[in-house]
N, C-alpha and C. Protein backbone atom coordinates (compact mmCIF):
# COMPACT_ATOMS: atom_id res chain seq x y z
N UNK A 1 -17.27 -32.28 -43.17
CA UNK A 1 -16.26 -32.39 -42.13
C UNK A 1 -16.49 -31.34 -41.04
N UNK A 2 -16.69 -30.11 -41.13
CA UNK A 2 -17.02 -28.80 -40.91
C UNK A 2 -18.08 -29.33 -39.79
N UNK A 3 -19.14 -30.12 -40.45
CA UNK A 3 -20.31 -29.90 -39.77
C UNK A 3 -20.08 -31.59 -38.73
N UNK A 4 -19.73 -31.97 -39.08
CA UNK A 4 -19.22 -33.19 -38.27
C UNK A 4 -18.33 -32.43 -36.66
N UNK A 5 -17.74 -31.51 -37.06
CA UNK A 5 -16.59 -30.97 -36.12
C UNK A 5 -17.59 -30.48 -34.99
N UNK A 6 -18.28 -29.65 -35.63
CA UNK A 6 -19.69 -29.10 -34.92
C UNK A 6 -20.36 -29.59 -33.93
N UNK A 7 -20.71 -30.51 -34.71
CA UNK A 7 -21.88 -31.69 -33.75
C UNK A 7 -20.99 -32.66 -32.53
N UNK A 8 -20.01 -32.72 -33.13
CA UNK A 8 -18.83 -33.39 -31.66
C UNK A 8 -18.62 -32.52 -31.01
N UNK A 9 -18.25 -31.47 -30.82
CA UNK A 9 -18.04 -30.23 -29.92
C UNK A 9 -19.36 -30.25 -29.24
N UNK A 10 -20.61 -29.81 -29.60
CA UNK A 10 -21.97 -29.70 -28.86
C UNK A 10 -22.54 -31.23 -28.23
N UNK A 11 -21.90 -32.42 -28.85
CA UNK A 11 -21.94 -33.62 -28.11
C UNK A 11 -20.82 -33.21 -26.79
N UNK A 12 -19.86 -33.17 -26.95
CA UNK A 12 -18.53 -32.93 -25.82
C UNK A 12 -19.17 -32.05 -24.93
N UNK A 13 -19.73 -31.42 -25.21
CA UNK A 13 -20.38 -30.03 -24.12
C UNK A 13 -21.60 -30.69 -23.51
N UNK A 14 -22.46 -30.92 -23.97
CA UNK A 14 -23.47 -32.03 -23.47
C UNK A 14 -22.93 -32.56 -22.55
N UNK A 15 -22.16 -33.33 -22.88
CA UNK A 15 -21.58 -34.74 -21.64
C UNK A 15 -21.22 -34.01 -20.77
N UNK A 16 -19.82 -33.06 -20.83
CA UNK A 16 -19.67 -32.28 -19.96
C UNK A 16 -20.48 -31.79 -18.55
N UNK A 17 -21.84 -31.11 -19.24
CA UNK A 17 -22.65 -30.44 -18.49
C UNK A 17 -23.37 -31.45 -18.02
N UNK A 18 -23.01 -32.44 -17.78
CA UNK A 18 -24.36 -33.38 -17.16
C UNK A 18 -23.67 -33.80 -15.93
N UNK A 19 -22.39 -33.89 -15.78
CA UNK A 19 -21.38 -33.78 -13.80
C UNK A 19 -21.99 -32.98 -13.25
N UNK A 20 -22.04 -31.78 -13.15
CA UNK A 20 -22.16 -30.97 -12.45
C UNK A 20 -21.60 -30.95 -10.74
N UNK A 21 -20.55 -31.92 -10.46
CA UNK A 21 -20.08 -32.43 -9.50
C UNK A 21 -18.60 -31.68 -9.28
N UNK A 22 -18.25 -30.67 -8.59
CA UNK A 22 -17.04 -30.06 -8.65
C UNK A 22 -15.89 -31.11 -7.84
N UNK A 23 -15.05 -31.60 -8.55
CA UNK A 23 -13.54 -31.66 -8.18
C UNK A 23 -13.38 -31.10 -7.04
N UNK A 24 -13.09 -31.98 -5.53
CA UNK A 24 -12.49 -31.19 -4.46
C UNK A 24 -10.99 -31.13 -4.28
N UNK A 25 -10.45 -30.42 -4.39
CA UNK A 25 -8.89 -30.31 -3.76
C UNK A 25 -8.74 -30.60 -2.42
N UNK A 26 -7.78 -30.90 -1.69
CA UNK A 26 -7.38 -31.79 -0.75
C UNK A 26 -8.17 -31.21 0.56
N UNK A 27 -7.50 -29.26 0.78
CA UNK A 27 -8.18 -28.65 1.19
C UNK A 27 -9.87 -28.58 1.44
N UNK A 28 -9.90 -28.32 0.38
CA UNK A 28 -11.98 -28.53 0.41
C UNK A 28 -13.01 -29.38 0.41
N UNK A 29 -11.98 -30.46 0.24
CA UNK A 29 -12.31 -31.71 0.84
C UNK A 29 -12.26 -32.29 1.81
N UNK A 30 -11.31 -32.13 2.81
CA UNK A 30 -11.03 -31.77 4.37
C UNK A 30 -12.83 -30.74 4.70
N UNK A 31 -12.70 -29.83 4.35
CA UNK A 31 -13.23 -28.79 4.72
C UNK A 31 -15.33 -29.12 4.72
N UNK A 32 -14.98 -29.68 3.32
CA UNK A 32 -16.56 -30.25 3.79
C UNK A 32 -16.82 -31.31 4.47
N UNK A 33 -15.48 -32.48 4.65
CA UNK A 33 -15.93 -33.62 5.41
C UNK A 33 -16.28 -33.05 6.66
N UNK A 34 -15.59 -32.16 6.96
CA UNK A 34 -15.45 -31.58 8.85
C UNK A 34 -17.01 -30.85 8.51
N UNK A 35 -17.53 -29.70 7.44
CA UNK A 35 -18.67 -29.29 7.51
C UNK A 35 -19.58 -30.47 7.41
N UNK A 36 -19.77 -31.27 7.09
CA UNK A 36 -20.73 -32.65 7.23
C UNK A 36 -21.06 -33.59 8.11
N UNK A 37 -19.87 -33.64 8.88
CA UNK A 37 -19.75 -34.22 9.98
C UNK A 37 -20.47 -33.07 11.18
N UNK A 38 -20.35 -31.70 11.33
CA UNK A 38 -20.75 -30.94 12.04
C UNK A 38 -21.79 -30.26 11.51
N UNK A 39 -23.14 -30.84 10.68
CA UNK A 39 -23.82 -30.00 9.92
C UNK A 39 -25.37 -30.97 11.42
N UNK A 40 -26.16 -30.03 11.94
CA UNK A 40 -26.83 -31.08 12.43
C UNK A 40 -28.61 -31.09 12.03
N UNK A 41 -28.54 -30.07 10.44
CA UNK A 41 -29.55 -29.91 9.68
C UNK A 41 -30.60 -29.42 10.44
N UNK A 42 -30.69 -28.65 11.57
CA UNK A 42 -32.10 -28.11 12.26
C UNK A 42 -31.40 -27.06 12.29
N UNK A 43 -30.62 -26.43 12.11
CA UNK A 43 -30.26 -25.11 12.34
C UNK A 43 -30.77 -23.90 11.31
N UNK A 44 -30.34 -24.50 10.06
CA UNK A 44 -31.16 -23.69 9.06
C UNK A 44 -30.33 -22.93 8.14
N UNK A 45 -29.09 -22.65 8.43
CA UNK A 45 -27.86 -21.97 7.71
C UNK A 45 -27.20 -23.87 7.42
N UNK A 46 -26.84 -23.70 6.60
CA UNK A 46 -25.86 -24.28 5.91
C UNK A 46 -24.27 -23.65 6.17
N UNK A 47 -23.41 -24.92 6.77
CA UNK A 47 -21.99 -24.24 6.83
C UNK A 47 -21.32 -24.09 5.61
N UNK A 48 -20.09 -23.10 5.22
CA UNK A 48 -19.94 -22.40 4.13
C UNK A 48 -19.59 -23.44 2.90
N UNK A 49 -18.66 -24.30 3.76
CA UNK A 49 -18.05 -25.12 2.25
C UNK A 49 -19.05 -25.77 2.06
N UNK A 50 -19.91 -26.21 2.48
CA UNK A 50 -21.32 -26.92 1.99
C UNK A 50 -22.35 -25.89 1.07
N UNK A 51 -21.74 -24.52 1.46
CA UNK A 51 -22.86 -23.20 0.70
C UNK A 51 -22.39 -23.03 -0.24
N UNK A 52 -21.15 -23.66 -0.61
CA UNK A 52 -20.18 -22.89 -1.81
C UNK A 52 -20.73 -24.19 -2.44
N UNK A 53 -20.71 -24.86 -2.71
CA UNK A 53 -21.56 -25.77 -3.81
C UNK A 53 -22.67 -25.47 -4.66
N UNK A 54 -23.29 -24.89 -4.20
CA UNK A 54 -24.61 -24.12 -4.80
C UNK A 54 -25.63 -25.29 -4.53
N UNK A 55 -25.38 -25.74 -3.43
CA UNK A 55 -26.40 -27.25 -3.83
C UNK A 55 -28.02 -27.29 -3.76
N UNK A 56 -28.72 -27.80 -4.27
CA UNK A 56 -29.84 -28.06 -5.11
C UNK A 56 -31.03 -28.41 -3.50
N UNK A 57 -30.51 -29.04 -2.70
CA UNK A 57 -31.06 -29.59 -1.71
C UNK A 57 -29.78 -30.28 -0.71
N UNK A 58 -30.03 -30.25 0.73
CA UNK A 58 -29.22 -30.86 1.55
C UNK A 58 -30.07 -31.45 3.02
N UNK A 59 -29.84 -33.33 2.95
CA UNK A 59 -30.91 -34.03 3.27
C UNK A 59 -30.15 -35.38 4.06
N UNK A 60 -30.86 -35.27 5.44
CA UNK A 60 -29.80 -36.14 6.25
C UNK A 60 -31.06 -37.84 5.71
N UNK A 61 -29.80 -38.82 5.07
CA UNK A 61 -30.41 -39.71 4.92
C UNK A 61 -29.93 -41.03 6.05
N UNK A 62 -31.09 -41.49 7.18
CA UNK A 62 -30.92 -41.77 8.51
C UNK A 62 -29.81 -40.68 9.05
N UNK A 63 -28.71 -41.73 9.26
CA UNK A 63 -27.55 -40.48 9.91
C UNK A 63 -26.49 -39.72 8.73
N UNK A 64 -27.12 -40.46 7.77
CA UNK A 64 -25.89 -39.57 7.01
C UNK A 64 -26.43 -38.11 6.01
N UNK A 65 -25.38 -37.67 5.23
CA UNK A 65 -26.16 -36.42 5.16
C UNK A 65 -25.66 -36.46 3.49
N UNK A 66 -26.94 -35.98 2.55
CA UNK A 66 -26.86 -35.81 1.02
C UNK A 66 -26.50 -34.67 0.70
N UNK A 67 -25.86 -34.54 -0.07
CA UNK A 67 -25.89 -32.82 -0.75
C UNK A 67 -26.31 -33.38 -2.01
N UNK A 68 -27.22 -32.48 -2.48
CA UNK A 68 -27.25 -32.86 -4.17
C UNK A 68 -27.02 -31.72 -4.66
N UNK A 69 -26.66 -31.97 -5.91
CA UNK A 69 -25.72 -30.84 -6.80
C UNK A 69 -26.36 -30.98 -7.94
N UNK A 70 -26.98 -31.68 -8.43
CA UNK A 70 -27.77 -31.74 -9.93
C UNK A 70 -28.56 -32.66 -9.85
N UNK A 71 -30.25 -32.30 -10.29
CA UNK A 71 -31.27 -33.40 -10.57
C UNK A 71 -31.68 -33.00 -11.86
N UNK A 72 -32.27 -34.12 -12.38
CA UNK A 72 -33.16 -34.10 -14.01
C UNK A 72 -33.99 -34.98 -13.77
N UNK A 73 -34.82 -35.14 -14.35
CA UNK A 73 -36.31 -35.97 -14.01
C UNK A 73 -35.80 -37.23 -13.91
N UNK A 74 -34.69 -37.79 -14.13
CA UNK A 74 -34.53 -39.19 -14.12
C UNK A 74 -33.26 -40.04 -12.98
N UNK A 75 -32.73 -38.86 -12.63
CA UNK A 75 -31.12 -39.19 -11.50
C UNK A 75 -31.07 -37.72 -10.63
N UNK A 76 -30.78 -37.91 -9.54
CA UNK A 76 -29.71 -36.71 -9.33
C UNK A 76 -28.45 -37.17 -8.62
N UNK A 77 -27.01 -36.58 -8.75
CA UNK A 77 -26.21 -36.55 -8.13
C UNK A 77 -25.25 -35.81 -7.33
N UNK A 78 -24.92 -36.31 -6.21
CA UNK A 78 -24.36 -35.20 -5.53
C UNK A 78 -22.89 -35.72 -3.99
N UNK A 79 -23.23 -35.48 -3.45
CA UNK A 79 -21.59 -36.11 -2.53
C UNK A 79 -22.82 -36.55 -1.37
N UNK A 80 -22.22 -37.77 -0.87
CA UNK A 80 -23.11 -38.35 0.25
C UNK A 80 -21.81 -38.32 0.94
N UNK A 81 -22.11 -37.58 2.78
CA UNK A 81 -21.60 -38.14 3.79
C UNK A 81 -21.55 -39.20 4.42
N UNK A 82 -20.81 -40.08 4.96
CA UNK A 82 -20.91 -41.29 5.61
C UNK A 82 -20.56 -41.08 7.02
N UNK A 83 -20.88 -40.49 8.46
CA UNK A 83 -20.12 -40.78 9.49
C UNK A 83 -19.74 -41.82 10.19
N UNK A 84 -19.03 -42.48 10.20
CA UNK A 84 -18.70 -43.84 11.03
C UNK A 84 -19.48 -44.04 12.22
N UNK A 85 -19.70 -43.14 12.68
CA UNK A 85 -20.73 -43.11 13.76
C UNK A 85 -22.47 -43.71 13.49
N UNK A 86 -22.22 -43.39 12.20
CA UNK A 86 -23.72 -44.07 11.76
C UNK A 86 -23.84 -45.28 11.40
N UNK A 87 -25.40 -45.97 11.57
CA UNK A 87 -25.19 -47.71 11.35
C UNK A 87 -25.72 -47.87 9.64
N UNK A 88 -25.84 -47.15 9.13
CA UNK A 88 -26.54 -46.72 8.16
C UNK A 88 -25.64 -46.47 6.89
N UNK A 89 -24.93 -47.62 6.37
CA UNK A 89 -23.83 -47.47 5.16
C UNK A 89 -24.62 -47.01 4.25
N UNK A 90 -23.74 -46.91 3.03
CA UNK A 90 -24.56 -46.83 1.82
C UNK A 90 -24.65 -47.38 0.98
N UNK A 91 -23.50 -48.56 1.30
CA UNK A 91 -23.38 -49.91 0.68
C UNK A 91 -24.60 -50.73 0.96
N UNK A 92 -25.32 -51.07 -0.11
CA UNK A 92 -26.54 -51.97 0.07
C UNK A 92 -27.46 -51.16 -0.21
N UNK A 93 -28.00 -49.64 -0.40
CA UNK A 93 -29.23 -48.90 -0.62
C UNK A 93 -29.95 -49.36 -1.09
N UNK A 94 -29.34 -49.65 -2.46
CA UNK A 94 -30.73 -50.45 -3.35
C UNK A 94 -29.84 -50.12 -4.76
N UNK A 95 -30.97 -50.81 -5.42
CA UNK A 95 -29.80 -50.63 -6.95
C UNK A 95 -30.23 -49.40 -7.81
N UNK A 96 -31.19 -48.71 -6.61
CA UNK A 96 -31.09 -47.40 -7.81
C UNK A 96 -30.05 -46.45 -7.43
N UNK A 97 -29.42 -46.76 -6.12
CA UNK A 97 -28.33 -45.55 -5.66
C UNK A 97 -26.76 -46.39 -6.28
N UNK A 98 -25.86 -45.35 -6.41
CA UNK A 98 -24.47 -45.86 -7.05
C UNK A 98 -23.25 -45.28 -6.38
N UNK A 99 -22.59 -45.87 -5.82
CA UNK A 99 -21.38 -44.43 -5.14
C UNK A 99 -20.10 -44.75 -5.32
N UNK A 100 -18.94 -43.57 -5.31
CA UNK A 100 -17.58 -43.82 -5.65
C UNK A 100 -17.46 -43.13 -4.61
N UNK A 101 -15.77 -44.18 -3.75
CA UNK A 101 -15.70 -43.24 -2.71
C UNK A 101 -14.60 -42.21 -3.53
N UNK A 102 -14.07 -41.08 -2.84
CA UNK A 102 -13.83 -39.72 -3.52
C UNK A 102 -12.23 -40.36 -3.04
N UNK A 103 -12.32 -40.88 -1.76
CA UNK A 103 -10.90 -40.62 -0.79
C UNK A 103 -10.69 -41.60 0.06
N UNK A 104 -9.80 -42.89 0.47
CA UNK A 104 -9.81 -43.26 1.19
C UNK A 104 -9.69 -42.83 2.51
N UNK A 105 -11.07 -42.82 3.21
CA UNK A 105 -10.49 -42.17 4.82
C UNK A 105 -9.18 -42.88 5.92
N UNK A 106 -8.91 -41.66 6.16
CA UNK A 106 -7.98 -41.42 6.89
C UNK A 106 -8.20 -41.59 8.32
N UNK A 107 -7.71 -42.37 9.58
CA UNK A 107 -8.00 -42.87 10.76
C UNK A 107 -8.32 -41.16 11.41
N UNK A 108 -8.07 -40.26 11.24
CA UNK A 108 -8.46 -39.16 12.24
C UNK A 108 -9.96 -38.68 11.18
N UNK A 109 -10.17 -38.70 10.42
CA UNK A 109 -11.16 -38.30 9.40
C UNK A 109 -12.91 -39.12 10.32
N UNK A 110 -13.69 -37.96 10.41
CA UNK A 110 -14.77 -38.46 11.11
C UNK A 110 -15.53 -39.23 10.36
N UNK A 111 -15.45 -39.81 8.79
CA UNK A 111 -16.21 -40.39 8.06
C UNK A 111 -15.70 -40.03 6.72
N UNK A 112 -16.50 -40.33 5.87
CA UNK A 112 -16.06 -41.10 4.29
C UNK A 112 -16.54 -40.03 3.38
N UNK A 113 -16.50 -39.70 2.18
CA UNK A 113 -17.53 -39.06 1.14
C UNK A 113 -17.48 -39.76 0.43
N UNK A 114 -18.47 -39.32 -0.17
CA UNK A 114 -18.35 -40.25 -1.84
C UNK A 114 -19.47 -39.53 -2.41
N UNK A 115 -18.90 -39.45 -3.90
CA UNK A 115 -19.79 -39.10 -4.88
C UNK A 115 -21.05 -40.25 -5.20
N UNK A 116 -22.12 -39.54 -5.21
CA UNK A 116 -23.59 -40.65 -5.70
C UNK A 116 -24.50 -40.16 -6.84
N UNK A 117 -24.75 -41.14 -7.58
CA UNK A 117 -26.02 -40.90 -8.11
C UNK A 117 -27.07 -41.76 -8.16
N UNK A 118 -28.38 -41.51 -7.83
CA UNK A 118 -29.41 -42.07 -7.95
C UNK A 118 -30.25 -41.92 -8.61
N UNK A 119 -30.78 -42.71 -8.89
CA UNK A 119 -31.82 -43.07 -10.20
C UNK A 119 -33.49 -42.55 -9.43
N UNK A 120 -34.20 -41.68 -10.13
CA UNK A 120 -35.20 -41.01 -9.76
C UNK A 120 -36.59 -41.98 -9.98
């Protein structure tokens, strides 16, 4: 029983550690849509709420912009920007990309997020 208890706990932790996708609060979620929307990737600094992620890589795909937050040889996932301004959804990528939107946008909101993962 003992050792049963064990091995579910280090299963539970496993699963756990494989998100690596932080929960935004309303605030910091505001805060990176506006840093994403104003990020124009030739500059070379990363704006802060985008730095506070710790992210792995940050990669404008056509007009929109990736953060990834965790890769393993087989997926990585991370928050994709969408600006409305771009013709370039992310609906349709292909079937190795997957996305949830985080938030329904809001009419003053310059674009969408959503959490993604793609298949490597």
């Amino acid at each position: 029983m003992r050792a049963t208890l064990i091995i579910l706990v280090f299963c539970l932790a496993g699963c756990a550690s494989q998100s690596h996708i932080a929960t935004l609060s309303e605030s910091r979620y505001h805060e990176l849509l506006m840093a994403a929307n104003g990020f124009d990737g030739n500059v070379g600094t990363l704006p802060e709420p985008i730095l506070r992620l710790n992210p792995i890589e940050v990669y404008h795909d056509y007009g929109n912009l990736v953060i990834v937050l965790y890769r393993n040889s087989h997926e990585d996932r991370g928050y994709y920007f969408y600006p409305f301004s771009s013709s370039e959804s992310p609906v349709g990528k292909g079937k190795e990309w997957s996305f949830k939107l985080i938030k329904r946008a809001a009419s003053t909101d310059p674009g969408a997020l959503y959490e993604y993962r793609r298949k490597l």
